[in-house]
C-alpha atoms as a PDB file:
ATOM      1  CA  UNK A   1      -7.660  10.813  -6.040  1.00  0.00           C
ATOM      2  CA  UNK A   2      -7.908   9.872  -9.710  1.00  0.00           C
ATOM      3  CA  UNK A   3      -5.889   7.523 -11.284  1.00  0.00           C
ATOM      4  CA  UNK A   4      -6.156   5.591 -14.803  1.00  0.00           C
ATOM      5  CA  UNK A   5      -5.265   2.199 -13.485  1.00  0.00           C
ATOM      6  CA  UNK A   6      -8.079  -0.259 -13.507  1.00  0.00           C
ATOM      7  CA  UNK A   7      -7.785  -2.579 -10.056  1.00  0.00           C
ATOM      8  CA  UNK A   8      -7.356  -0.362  -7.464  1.00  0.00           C
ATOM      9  CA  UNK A   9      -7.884  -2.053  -4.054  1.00  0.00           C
ATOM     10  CA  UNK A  10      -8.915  -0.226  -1.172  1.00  0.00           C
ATOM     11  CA  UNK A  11      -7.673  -1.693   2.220  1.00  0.00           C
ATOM     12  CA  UNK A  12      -6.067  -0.532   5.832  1.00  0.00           C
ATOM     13  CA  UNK A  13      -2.443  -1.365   6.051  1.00  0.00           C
ATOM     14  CA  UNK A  14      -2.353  -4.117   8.361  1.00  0.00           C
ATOM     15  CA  UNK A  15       1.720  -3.850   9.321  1.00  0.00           C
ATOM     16  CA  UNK A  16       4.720  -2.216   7.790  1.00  0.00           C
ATOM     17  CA  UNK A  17       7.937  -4.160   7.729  1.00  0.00           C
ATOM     18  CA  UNK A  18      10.757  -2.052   7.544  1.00  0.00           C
ATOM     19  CA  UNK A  19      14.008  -2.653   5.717  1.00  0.00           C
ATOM     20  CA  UNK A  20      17.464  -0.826   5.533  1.00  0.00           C
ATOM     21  CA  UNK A  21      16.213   0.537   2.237  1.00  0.00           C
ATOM     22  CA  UNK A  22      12.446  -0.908   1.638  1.00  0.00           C
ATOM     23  CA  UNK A  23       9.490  -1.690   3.282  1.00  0.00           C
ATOM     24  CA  UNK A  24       6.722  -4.218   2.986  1.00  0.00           C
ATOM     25  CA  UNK A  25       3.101  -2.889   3.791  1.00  0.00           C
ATOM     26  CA  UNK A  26       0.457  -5.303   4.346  1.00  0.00           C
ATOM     27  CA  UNK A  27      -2.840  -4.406   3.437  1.00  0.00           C
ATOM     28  CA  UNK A  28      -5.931  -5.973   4.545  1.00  0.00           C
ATOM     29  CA  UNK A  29      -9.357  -5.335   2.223  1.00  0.00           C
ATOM     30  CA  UNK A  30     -12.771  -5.365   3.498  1.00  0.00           C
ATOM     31  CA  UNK A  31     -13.514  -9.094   2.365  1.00  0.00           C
ATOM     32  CA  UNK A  32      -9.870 -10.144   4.556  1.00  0.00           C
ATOM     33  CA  UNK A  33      -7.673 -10.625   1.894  1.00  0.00           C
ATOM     34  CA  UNK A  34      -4.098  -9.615   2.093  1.00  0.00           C
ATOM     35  CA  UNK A  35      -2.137  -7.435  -0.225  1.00  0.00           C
ATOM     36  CA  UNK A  36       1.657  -6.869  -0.229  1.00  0.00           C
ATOM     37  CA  UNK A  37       3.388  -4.066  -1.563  1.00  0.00           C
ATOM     38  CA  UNK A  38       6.958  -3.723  -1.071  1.00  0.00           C
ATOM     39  CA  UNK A  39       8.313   0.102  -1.912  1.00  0.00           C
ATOM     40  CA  UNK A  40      10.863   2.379  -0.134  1.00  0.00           C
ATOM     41  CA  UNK A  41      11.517   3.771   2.892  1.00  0.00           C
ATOM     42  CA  UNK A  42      11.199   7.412   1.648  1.00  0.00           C
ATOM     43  CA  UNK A  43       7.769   6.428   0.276  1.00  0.00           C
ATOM     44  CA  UNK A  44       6.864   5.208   3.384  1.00  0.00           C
ATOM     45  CA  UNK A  45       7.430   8.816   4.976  1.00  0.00           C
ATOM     46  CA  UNK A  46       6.260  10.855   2.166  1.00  0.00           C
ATOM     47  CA  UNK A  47       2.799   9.337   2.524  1.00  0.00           C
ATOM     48  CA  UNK A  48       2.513   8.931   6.253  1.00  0.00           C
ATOM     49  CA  UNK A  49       1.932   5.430   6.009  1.00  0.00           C
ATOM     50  CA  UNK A  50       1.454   3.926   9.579  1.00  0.00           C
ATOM     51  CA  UNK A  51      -0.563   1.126  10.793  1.00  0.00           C
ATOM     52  CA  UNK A  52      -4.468   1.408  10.565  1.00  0.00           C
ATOM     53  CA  UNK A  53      -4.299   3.852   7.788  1.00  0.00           C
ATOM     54  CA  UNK A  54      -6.680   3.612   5.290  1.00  0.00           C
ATOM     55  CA  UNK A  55      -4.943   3.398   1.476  1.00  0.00           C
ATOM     56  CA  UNK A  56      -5.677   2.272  -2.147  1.00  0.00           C
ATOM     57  CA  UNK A  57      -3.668  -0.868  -3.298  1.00  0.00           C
ATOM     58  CA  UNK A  58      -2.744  -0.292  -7.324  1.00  0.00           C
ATOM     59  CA  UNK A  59      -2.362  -2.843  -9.394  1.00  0.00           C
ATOM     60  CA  UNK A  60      -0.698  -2.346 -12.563  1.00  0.00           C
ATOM     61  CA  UNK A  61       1.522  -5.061 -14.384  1.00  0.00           C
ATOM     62  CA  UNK A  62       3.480  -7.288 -11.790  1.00  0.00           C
ATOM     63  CA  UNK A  63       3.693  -3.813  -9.279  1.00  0.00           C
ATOM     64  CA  UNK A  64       1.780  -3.121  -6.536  1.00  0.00           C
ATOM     65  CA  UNK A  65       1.321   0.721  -5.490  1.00  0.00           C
ATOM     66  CA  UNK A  66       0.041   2.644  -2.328  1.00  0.00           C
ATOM     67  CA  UNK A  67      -2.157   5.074  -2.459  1.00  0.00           C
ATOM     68  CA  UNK A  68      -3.523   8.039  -0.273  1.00  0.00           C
ATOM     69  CA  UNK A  69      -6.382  10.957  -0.636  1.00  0.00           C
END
């Protein structure tokens, strides 16, 4: 993966809340801290995010996106 953003966090996702139309994945980094990222269901899918996956938190502005390789 290569991506211009600056602070990209890399993390496992923790838990995945699901919504009627959005999610919340928690990820957890290496040093324990906790990163929420709330984006749709369809993303969700498209990326095969489950529980124990390994994923890149990407910070840009006020957003927070997920990541895979």
């Amino acid at each position: 993966m290569r991506i211009s953003a600056r602070n990209v966090i890399k993390g496992t996702i923790k838990e995945i809340i699901s919504g009627a139309v959005n999610s919340e994945i928690v990820v957890q980094t290496s040093g324990g801290e906790t990163i929420v990222s709330v984006i749709t269901k369809e993303s969700v899918e498209s990326l095969g995010l489950k529980a124990g996956k390994e994923v890149y938190a990407v910070v840009k502005a006020s957003n927070v996106m997920i990541a895979v390789d």
